[in-house]
PDB file of N, CA and C in Angstrom:
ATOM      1  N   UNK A   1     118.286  74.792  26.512  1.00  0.00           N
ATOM      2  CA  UNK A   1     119.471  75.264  25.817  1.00  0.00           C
ATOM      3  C   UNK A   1     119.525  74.596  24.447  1.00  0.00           C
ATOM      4  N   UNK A   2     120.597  75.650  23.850  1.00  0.00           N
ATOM      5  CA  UNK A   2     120.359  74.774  22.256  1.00  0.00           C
ATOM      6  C   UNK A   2     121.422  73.717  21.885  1.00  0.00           C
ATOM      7  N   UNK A   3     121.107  72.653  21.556  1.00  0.00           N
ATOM      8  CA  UNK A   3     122.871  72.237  20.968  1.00  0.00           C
ATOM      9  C   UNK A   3     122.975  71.723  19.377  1.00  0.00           C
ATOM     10  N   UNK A   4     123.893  71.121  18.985  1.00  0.00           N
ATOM     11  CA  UNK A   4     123.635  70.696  17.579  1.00  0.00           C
ATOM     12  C   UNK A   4     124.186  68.880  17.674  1.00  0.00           C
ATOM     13  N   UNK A   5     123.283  68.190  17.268  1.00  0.00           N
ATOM     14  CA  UNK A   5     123.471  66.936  17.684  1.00  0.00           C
ATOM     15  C   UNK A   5     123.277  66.529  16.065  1.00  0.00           C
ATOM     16  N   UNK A   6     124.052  65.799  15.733  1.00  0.00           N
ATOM     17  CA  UNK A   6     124.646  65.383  14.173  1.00  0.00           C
ATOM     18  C   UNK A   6     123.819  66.236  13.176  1.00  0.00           C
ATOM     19  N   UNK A   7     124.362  67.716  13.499  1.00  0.00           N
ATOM     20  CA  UNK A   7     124.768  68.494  12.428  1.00  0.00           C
ATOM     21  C   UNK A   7     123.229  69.344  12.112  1.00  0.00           C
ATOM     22  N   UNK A   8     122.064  68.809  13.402  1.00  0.00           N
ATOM     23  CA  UNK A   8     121.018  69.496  13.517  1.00  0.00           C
ATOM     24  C   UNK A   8     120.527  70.578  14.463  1.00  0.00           C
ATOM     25  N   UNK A   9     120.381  71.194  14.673  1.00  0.00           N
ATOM     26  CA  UNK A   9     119.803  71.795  16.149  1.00  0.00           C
ATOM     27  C   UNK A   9     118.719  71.344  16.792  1.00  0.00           C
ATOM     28  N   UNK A  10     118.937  71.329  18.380  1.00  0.00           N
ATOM     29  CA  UNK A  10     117.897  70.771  19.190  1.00  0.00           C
ATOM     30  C   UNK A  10     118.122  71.606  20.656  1.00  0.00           C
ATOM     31  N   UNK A  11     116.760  71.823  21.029  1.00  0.00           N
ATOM     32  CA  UNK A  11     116.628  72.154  22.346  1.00  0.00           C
ATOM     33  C   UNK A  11     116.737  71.238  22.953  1.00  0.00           C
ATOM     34  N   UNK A  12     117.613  70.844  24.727  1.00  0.00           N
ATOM     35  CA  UNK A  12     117.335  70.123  25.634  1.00  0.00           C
ATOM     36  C   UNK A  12     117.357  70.834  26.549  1.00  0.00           C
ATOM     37  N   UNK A  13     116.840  70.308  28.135  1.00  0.00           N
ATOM     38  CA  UNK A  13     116.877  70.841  29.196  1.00  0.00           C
ATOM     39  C   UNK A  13     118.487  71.271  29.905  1.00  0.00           C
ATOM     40  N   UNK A  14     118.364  72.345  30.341  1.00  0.00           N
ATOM     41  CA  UNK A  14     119.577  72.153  31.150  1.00  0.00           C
ATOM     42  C   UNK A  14     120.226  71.397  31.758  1.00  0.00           C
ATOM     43  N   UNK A  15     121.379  71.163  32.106  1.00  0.00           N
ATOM     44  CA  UNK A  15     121.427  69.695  33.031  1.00  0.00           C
ATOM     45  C   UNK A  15     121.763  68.305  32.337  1.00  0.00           C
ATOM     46  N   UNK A  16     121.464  68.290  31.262  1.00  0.00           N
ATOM     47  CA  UNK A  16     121.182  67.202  30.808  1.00  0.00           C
ATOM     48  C   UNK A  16     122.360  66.427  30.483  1.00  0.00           C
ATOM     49  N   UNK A  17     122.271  64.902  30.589  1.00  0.00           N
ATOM     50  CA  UNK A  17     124.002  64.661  30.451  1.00  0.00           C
ATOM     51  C   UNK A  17     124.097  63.792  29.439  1.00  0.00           C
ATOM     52  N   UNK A  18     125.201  63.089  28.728  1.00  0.00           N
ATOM     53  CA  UNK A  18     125.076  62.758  27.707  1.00  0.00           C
ATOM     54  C   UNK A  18     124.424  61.582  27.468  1.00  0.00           C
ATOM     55  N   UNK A  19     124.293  60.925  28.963  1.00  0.00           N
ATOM     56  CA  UNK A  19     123.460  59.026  28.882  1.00  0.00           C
ATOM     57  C   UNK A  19     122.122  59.593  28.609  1.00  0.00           C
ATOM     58  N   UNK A  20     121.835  60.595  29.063  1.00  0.00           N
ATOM     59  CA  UNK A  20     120.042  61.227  29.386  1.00  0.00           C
ATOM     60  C   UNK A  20     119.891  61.343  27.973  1.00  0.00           C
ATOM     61  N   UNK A  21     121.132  62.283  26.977  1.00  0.00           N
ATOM     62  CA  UNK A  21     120.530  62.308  25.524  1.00  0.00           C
ATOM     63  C   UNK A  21     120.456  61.191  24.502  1.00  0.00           C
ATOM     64  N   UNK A  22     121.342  59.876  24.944  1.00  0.00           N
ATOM     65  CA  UNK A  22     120.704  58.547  24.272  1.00  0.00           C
ATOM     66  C   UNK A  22     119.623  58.286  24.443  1.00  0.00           C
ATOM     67  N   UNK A  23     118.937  58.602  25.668  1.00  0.00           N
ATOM     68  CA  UNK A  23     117.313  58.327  26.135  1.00  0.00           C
ATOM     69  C   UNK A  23     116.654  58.709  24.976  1.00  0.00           C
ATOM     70  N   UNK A  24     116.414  60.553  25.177  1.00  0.00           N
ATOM     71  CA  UNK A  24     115.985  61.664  25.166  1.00  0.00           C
ATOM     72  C   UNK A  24     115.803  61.353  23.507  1.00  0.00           C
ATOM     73  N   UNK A  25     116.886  60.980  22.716  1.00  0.00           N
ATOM     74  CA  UNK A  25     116.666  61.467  20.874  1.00  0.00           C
ATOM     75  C   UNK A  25     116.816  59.579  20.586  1.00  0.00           C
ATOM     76  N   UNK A  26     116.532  58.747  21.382  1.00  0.00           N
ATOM     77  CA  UNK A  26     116.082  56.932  21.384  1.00  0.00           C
ATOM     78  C   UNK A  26     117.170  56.256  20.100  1.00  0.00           C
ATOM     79  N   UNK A  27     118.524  57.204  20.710  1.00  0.00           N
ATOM     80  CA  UNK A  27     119.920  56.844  20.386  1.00  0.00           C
ATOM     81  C   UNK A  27     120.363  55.513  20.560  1.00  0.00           C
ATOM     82  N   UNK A  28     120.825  54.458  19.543  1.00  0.00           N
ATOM     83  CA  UNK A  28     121.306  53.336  20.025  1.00  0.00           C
ATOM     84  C   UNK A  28     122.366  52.924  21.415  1.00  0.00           C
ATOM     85  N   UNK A  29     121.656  52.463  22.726  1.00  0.00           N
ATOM     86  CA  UNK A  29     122.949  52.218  23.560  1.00  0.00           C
ATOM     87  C   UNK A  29     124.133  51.458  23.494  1.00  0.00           C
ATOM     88  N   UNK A  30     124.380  50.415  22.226  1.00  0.00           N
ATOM     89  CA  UNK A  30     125.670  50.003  21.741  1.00  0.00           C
ATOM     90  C   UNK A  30     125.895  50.078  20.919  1.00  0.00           C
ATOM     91  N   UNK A  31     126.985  49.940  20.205  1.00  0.00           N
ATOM     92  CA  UNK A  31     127.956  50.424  19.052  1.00  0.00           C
ATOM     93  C   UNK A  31     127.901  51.343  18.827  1.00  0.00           C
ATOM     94  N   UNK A  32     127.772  52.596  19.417  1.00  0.00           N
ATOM     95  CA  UNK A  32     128.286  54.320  18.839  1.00  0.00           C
ATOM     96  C   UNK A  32     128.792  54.530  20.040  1.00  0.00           C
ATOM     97  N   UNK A  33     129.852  55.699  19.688  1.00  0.00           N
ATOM     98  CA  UNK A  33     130.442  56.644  20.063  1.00  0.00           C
ATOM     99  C   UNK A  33     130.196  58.219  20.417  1.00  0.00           C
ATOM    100  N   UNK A  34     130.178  58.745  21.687  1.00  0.00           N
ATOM    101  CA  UNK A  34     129.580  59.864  21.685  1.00  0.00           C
ATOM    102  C   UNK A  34     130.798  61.214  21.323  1.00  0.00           C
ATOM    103  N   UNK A  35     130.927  61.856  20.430  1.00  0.00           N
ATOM    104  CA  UNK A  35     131.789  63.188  20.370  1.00  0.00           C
ATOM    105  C   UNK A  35     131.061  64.497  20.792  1.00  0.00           C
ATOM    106  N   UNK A  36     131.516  65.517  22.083  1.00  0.00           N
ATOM    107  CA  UNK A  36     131.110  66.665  22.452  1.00  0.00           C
ATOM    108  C   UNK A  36     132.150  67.614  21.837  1.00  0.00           C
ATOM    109  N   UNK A  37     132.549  68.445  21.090  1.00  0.00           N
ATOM    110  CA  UNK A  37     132.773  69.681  20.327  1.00  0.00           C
ATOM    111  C   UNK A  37     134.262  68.777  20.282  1.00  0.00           C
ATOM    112  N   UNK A  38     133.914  67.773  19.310  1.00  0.00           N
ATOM    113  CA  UNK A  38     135.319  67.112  18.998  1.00  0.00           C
ATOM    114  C   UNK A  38     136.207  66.053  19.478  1.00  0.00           C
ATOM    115  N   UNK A  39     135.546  65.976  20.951  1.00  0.00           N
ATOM    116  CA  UNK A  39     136.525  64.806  21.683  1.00  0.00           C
ATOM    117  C   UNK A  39     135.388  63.665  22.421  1.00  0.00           C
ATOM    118  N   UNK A  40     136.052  63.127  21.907  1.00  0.00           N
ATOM    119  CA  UNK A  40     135.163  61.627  22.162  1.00  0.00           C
ATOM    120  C   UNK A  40     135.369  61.397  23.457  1.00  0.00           C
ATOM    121  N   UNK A  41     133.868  61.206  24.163  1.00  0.00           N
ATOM    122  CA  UNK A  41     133.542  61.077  25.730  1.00  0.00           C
ATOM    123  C   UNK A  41     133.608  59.683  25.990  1.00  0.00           C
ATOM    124  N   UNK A  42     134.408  58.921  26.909  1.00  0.00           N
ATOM    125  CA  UNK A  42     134.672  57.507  27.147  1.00  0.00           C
ATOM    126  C   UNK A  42     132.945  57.762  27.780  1.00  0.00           C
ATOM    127  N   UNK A  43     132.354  56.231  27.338  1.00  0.00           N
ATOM    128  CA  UNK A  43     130.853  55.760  27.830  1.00  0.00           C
ATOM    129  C   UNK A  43     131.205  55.777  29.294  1.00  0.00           C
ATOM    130  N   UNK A  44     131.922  55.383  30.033  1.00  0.00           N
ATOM    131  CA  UNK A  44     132.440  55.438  31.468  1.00  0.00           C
ATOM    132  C   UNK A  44     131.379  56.369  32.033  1.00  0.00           C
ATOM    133  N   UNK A  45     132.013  57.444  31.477  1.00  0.00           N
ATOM    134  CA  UNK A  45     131.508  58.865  31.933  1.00  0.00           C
ATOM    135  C   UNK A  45     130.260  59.613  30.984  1.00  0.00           C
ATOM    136  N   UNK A  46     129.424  59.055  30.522  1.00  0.00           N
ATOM    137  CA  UNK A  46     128.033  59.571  29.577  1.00  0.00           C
ATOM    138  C   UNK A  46     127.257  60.349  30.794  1.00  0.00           C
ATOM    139  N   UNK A  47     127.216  59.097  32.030  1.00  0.00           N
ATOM    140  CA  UNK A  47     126.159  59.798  33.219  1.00  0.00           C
ATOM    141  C   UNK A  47     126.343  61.040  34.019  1.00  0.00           C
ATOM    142  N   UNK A  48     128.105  61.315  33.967  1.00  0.00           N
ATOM    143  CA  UNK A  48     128.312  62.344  34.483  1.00  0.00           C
ATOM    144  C   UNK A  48     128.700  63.233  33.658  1.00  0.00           C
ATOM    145  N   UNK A  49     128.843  63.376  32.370  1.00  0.00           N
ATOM    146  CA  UNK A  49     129.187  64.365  31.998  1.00  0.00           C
ATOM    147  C   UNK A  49     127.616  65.614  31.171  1.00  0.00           C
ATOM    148  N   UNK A  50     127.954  66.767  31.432  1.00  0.00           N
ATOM    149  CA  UNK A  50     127.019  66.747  31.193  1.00  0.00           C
ATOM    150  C   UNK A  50     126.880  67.795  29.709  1.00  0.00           C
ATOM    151  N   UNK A  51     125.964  68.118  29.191  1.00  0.00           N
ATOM    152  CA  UNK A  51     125.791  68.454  27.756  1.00  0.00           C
ATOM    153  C   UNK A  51     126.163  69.869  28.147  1.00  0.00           C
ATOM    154  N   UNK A  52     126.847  70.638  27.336  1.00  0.00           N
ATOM    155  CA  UNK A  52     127.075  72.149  27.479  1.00  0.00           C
ATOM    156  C   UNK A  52     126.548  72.996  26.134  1.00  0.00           C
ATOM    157  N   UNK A  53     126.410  74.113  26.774  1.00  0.00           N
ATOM    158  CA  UNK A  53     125.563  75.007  26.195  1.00  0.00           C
ATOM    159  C   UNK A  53     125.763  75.455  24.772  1.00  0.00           C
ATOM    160  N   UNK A  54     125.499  75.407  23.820  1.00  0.00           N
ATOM    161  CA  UNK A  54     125.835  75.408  22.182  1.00  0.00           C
ATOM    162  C   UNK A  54     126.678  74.402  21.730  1.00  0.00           C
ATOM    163  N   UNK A  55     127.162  73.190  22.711  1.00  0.00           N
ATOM    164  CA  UNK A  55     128.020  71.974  22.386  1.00  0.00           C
ATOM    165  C   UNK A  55     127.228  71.479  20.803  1.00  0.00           C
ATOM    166  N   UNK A  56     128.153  70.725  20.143  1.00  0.00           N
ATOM    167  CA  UNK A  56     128.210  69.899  18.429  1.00  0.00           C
ATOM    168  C   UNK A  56     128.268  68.775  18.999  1.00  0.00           C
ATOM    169  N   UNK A  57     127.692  67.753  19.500  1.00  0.00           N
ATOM    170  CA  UNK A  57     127.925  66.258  19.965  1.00  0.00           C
ATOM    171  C   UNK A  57     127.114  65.211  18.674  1.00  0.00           C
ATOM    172  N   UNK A  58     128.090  64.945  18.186  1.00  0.00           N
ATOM    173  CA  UNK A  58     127.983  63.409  17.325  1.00  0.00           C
ATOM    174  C   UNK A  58     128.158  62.331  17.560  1.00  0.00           C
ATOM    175  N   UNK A  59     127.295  61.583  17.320  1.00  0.00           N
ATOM    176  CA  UNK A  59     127.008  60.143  17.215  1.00  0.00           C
ATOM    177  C   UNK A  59     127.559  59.397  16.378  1.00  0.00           C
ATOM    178  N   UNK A  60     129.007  58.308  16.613  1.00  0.00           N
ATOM    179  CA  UNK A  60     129.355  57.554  15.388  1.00  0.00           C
ATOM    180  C   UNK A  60     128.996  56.404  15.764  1.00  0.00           C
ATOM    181  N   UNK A  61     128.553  55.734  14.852  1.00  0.00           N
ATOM    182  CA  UNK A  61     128.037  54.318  15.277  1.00  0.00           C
ATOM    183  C   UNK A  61     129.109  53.221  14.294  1.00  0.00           C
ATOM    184  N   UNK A  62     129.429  52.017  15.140  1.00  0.00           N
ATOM    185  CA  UNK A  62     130.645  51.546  14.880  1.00  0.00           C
ATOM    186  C   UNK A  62     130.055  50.736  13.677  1.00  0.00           C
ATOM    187  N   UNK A  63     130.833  50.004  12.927  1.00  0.00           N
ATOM    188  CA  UNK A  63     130.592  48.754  12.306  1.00  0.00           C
ATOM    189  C   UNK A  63     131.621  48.041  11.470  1.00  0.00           C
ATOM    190  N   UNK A  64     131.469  47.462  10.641  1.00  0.00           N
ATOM    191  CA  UNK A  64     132.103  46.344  10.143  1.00  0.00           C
ATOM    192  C   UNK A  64     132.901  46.294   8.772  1.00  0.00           C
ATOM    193  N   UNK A  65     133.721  46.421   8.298  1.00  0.00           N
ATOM    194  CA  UNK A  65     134.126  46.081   6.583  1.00  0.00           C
ATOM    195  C   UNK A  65     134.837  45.479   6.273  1.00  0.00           C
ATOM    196  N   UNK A  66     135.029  45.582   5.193  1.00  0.00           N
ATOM    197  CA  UNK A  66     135.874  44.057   4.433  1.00  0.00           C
ATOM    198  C   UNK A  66     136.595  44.733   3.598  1.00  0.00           C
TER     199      UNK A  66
END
């Protein structure tokens, strides 16, 4: 299936859930934030939730300023 993952398109397998696509595109596992078509997925739930079909999921990665 297709989705758009920060603002690119990518094929993944069906099924696939959102911890599998930190694997899958060798996404940092701390300090970001995952957003699926707008609403930010608590990490709680990355393993069970799973990627949907033409979903926009962005990656914000946290950090620091002054």
């Amino acid at each position: 299936m297709t989705i758009t993952l920060n603002g690119s398109c990518h094929e993944i397998a069906d099924g696939t859930t959102l911890d599998q696509l930190v694997v899958v595109f060798s996404l940092p596992g701390r300090g970001v934030a995952l957003a699926m078509n707008s609403e930010v997925v608590p990490r709680s739930v990355w393993a069970s939730t799973r990627v949907l079909p033409d979903a926009r999921v962005e990656v914000v990665t946290a950090f620091q300023g002054g």
